[in-house]
PDB file of N, CA and C in Angstrom:
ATOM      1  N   UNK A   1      76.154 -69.121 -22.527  1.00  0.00           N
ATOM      2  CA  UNK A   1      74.946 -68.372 -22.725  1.00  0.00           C
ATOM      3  C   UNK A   1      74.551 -67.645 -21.436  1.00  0.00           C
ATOM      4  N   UNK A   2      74.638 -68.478 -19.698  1.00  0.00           N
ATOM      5  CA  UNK A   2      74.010 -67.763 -19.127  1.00  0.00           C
ATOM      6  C   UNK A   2      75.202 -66.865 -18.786  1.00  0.00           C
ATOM      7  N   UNK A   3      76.772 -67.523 -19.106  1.00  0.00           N
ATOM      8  CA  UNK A   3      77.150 -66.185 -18.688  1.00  0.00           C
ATOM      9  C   UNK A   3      77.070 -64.370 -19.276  1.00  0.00           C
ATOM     10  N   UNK A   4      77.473 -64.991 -20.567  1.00  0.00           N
ATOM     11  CA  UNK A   4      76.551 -63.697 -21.278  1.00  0.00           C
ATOM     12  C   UNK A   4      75.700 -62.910 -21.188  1.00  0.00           C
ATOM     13  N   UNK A   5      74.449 -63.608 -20.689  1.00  0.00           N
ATOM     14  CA  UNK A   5      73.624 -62.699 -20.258  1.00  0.00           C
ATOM     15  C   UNK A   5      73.454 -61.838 -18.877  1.00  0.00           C
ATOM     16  N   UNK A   6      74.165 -62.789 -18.327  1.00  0.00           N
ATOM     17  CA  UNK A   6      74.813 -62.091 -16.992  1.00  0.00           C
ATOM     18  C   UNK A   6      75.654 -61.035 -16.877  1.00  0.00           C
ATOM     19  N   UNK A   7      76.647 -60.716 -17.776  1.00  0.00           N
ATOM     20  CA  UNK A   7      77.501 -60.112 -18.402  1.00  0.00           C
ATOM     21  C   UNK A   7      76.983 -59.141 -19.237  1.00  0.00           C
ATOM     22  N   UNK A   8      76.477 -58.838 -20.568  1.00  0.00           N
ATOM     23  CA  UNK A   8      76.652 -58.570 -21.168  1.00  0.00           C
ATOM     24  C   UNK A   8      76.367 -56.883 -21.105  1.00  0.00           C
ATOM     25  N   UNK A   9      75.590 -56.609 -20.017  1.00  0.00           N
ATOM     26  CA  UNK A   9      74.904 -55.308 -19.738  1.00  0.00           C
ATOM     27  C   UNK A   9      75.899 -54.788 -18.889  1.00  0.00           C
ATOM     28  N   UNK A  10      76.875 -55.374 -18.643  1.00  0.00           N
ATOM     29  CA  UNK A  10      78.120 -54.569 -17.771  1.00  0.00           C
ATOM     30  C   UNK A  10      78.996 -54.528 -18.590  1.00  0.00           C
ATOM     31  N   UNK A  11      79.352 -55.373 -19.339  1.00  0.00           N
ATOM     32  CA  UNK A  11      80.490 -54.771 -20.086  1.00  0.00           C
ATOM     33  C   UNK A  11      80.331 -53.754 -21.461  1.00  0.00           C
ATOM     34  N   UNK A  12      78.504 -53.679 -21.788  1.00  0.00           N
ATOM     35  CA  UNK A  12      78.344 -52.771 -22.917  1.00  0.00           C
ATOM     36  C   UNK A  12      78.215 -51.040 -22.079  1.00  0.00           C
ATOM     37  N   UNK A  13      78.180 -51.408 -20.859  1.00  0.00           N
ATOM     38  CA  UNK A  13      78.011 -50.200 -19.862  1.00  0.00           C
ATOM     39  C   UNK A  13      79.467 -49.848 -19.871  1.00  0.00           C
ATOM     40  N   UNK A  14      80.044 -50.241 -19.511  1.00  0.00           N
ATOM     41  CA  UNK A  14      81.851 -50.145 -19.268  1.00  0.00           C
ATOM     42  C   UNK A  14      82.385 -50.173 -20.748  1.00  0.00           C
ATOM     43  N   UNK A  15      82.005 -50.683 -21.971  1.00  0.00           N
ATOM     44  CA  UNK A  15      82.251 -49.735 -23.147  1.00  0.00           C
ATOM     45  C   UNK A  15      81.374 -49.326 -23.948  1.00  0.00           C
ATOM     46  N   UNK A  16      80.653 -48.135 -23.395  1.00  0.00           N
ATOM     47  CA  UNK A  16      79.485 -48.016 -24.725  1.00  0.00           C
ATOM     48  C   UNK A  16      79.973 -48.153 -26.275  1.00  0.00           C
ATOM     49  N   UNK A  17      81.042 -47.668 -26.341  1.00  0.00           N
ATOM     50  CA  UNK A  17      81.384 -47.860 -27.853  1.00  0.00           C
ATOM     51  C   UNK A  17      81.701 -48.835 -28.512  1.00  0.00           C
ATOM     52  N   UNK A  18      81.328 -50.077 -28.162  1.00  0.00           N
ATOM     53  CA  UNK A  18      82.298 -51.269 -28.314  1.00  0.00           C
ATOM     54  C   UNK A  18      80.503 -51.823 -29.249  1.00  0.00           C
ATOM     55  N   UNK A  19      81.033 -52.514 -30.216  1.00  0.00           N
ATOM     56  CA  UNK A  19      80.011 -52.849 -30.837  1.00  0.00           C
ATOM     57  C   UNK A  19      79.179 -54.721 -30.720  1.00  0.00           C
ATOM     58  N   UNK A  20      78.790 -54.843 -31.475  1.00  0.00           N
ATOM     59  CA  UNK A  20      78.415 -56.138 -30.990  1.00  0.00           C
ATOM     60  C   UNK A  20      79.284 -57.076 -31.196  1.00  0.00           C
ATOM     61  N   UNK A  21      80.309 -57.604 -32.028  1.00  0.00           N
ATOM     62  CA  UNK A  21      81.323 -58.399 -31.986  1.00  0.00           C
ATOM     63  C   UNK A  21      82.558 -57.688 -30.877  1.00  0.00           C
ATOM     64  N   UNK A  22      82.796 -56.394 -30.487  1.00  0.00           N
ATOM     65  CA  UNK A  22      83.283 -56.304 -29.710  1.00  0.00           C
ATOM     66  C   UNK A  22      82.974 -56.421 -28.026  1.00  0.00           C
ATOM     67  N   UNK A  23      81.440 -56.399 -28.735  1.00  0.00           N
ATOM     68  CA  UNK A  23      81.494 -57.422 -27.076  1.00  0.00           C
ATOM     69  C   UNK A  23      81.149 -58.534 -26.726  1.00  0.00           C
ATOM     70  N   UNK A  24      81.260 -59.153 -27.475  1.00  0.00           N
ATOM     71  CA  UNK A  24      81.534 -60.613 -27.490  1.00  0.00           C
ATOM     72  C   UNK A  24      82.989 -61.026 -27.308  1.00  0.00           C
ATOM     73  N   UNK A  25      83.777 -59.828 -27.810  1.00  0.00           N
ATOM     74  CA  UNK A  25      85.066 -60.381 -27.429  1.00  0.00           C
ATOM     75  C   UNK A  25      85.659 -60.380 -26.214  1.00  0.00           C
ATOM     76  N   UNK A  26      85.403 -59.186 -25.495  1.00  0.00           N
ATOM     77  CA  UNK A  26      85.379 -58.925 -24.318  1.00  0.00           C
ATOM     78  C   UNK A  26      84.612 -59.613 -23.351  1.00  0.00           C
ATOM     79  N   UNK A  27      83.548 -60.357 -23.626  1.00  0.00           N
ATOM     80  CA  UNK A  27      82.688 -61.254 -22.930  1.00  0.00           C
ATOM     81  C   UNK A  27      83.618 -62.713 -22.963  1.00  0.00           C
ATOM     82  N   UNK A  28      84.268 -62.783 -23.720  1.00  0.00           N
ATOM     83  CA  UNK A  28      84.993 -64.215 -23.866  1.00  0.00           C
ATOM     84  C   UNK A  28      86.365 -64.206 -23.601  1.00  0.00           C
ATOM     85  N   UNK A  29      87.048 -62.861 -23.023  1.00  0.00           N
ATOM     86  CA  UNK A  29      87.849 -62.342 -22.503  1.00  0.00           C
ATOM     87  C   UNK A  29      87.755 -62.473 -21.156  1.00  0.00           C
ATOM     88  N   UNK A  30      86.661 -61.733 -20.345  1.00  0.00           N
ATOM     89  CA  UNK A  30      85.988 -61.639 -19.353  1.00  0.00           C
ATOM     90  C   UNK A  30      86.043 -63.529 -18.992  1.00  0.00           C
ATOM     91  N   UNK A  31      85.548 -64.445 -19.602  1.00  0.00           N
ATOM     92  CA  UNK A  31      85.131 -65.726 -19.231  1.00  0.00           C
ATOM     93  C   UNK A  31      86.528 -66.336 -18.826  1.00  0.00           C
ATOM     94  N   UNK A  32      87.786 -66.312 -20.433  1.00  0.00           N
ATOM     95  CA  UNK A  32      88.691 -66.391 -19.614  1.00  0.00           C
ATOM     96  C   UNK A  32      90.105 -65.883 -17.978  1.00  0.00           C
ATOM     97  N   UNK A  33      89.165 -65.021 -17.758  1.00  0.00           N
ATOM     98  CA  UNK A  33      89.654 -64.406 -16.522  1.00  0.00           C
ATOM     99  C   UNK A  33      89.709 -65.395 -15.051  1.00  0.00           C
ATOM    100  N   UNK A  34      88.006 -65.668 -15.664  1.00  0.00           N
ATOM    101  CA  UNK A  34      87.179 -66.544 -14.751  1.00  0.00           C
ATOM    102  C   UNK A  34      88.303 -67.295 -14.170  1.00  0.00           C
ATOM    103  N   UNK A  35      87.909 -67.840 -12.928  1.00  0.00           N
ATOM    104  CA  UNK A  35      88.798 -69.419 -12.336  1.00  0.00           C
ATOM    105  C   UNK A  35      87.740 -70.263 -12.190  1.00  0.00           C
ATOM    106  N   UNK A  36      87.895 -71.249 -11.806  1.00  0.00           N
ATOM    107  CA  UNK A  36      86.821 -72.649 -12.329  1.00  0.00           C
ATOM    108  C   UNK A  36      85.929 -72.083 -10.957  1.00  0.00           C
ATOM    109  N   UNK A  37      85.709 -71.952  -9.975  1.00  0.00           N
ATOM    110  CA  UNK A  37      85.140 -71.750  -9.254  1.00  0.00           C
ATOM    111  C   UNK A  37      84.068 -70.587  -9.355  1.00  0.00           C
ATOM    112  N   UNK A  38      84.876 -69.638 -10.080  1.00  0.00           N
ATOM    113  CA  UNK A  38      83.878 -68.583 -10.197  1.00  0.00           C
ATOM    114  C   UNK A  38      83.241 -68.938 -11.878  1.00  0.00           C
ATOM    115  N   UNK A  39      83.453 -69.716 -12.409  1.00  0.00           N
ATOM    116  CA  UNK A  39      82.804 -70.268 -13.919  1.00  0.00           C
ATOM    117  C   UNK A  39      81.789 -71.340 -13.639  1.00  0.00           C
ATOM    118  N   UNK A  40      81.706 -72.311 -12.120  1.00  0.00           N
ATOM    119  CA  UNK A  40      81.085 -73.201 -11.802  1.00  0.00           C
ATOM    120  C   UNK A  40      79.352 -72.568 -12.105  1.00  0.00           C
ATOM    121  N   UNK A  41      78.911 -72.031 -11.289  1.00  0.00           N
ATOM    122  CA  UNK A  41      77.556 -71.427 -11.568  1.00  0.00           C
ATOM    123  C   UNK A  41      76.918 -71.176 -13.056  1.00  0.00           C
ATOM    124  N   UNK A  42      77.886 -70.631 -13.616  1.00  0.00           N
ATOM    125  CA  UNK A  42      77.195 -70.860 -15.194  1.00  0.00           C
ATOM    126  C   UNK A  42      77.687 -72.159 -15.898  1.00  0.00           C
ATOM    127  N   UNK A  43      78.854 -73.180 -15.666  1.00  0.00           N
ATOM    128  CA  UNK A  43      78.551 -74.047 -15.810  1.00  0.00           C
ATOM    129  C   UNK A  43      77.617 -75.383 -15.401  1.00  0.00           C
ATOM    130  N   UNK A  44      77.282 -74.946 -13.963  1.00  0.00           N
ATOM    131  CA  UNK A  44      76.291 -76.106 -13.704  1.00  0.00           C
ATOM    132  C   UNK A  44      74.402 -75.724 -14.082  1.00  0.00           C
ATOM    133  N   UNK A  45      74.445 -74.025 -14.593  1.00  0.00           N
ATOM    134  CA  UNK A  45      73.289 -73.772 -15.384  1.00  0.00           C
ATOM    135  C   UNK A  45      73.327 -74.127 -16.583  1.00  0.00           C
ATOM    136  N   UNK A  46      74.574 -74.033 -17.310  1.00  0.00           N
ATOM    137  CA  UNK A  46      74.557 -74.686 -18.823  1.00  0.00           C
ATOM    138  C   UNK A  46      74.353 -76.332 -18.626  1.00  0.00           C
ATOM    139  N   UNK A  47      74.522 -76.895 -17.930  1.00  0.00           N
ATOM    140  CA  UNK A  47      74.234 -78.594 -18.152  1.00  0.00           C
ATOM    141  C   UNK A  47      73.170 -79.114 -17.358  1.00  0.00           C
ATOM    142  N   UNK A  48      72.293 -78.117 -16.792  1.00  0.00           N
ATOM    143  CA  UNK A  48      71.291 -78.125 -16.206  1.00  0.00           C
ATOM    144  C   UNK A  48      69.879 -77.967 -17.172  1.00  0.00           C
ATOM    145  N   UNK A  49      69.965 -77.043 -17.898  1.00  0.00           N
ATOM    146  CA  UNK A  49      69.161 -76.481 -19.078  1.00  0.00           C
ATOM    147  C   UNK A  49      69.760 -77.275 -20.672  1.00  0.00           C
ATOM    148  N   UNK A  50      70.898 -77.885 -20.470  1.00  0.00           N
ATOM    149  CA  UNK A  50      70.973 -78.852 -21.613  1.00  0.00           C
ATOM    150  C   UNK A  50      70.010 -80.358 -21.067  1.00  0.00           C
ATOM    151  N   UNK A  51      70.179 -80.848 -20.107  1.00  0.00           N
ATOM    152  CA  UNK A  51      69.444 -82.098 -19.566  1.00  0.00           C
ATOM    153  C   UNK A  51      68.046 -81.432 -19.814  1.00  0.00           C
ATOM    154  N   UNK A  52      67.716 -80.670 -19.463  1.00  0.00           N
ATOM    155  CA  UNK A  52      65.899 -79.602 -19.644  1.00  0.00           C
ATOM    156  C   UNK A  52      65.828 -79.934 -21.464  1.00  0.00           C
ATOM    157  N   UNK A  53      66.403 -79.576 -21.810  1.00  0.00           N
ATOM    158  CA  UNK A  53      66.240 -79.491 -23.689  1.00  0.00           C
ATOM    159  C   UNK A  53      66.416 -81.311 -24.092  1.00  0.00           C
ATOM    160  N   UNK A  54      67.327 -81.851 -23.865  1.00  0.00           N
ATOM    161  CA  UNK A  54      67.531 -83.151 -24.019  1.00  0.00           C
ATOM    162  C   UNK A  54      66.185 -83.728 -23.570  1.00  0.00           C
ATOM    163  N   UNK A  55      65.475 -83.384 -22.662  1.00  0.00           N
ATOM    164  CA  UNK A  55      64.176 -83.635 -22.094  1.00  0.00           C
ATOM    165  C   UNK A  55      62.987 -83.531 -22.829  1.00  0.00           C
ATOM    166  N   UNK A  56      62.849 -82.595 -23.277  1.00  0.00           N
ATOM    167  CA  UNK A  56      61.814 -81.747 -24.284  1.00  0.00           C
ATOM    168  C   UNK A  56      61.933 -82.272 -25.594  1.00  0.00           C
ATOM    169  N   UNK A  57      63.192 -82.387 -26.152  1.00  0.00           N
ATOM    170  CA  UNK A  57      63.594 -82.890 -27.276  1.00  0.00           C
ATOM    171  C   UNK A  57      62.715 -84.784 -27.590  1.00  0.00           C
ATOM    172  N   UNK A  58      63.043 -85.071 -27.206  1.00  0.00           N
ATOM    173  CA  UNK A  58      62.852 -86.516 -26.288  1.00  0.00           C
ATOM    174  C   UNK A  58      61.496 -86.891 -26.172  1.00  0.00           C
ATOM    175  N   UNK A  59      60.586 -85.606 -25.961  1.00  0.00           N
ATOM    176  CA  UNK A  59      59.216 -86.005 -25.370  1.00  0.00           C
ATOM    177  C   UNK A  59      58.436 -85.309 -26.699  1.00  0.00           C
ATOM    178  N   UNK A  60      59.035 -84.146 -27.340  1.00  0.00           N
ATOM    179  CA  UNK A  60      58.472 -83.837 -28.688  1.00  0.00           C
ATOM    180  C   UNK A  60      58.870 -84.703 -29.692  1.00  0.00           C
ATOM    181  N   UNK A  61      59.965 -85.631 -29.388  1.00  0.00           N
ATOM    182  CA  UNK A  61      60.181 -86.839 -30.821  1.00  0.00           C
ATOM    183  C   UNK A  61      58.939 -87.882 -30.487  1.00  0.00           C
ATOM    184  N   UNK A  62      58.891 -88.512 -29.264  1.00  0.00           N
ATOM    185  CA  UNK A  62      58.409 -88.907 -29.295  1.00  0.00           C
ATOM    186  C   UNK A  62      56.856 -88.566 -29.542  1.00  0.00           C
ATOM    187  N   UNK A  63      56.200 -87.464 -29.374  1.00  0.00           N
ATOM    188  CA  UNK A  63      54.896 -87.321 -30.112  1.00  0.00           C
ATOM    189  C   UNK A  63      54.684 -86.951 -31.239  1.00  0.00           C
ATOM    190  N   UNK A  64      55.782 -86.435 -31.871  1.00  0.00           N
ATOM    191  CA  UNK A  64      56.076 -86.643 -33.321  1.00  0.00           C
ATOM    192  C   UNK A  64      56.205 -87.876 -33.986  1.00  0.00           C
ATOM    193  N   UNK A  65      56.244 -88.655 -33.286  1.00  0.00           N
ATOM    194  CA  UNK A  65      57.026 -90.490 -33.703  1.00  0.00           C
ATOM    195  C   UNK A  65      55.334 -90.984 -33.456  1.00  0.00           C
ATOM    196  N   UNK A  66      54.566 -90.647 -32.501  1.00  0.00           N
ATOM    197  CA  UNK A  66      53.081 -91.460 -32.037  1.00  0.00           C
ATOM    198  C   UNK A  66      52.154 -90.795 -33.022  1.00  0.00           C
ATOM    199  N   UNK A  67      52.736 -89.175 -33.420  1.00  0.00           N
ATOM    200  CA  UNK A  67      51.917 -88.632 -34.647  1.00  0.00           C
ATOM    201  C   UNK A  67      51.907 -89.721 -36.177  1.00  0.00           C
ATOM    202  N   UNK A  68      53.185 -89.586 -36.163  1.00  0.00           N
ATOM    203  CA  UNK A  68      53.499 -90.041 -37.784  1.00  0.00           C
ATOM    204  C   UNK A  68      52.732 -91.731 -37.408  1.00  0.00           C
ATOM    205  N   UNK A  69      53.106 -92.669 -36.564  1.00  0.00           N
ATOM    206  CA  UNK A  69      52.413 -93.454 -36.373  1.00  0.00           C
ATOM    207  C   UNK A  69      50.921 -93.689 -36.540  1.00  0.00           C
ATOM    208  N   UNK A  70      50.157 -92.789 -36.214  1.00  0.00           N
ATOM    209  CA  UNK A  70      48.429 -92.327 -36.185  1.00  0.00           C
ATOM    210  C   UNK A  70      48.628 -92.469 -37.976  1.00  0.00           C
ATOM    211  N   UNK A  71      49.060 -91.696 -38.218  1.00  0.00           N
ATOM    212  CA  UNK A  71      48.528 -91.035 -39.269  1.00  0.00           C
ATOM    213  C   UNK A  71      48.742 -92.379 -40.759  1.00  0.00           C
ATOM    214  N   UNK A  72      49.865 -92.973 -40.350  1.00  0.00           N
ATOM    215  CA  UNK A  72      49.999 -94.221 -41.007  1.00  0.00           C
ATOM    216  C   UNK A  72      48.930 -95.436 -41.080  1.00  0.00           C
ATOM    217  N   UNK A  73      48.586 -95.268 -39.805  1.00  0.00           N
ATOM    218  CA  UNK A  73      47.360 -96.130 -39.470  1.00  0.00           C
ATOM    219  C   UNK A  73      46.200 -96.342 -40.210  1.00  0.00           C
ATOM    220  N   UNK A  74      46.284 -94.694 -40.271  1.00  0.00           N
ATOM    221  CA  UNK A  74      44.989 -93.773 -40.652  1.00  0.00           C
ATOM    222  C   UNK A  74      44.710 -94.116 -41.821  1.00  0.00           C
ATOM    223  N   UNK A  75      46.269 -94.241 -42.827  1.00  0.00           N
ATOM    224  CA  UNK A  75      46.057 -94.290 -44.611  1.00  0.00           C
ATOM    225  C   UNK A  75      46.019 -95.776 -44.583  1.00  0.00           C
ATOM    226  N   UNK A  76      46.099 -96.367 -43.780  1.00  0.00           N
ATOM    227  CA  UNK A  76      46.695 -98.250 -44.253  1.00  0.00           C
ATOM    228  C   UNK A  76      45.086 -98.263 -43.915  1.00  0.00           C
ATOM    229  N   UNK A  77      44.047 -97.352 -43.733  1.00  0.00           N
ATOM    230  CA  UNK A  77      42.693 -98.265 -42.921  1.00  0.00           C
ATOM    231  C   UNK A  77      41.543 -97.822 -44.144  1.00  0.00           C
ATOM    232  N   UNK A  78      42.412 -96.369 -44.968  1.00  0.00           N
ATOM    233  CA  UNK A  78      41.410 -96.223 -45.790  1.00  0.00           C
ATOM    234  C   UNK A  78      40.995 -97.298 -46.754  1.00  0.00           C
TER     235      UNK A  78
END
């Protein structure tokens, strides 16, 4: 993802005619070019912003989980 977006405005510049699956192909063309070193940076942003979501995920279950809890409460008291 972040490489893509990093990408994606140079290679639709370098083919205007290339459409949206064609540049995706060329974007995943482009990636395999990459060597691990120069792929490191968008890989240590992709598992950086997955731990961020795993995070969020996690903290919205759980107030979804303390919601549904309340609300159980709520009917067992009527």
């Amino acid at each position: 993802m972040f490489f893509s977006q990093d990408w994606r405005e140079r290679i639709k510049t370098e083919n205007p005619e290339a459409g949206f699956g064609e540049v995706g192909k060329l974007l995943g063309a482009k990636w395999k070019e990459l060597d691990e070193e120069e792929k490191k940076p968008y890989v240590d942003m992709a598992t950086k912003d997955k731990t961020r979501a795993e995070k969020e995920k996690t903290a919205y279950e759980g107030k979804a989980d303390k919601a549904s809890d309340e609300d159980d409460a709520a009917e067992t008291s009527d």
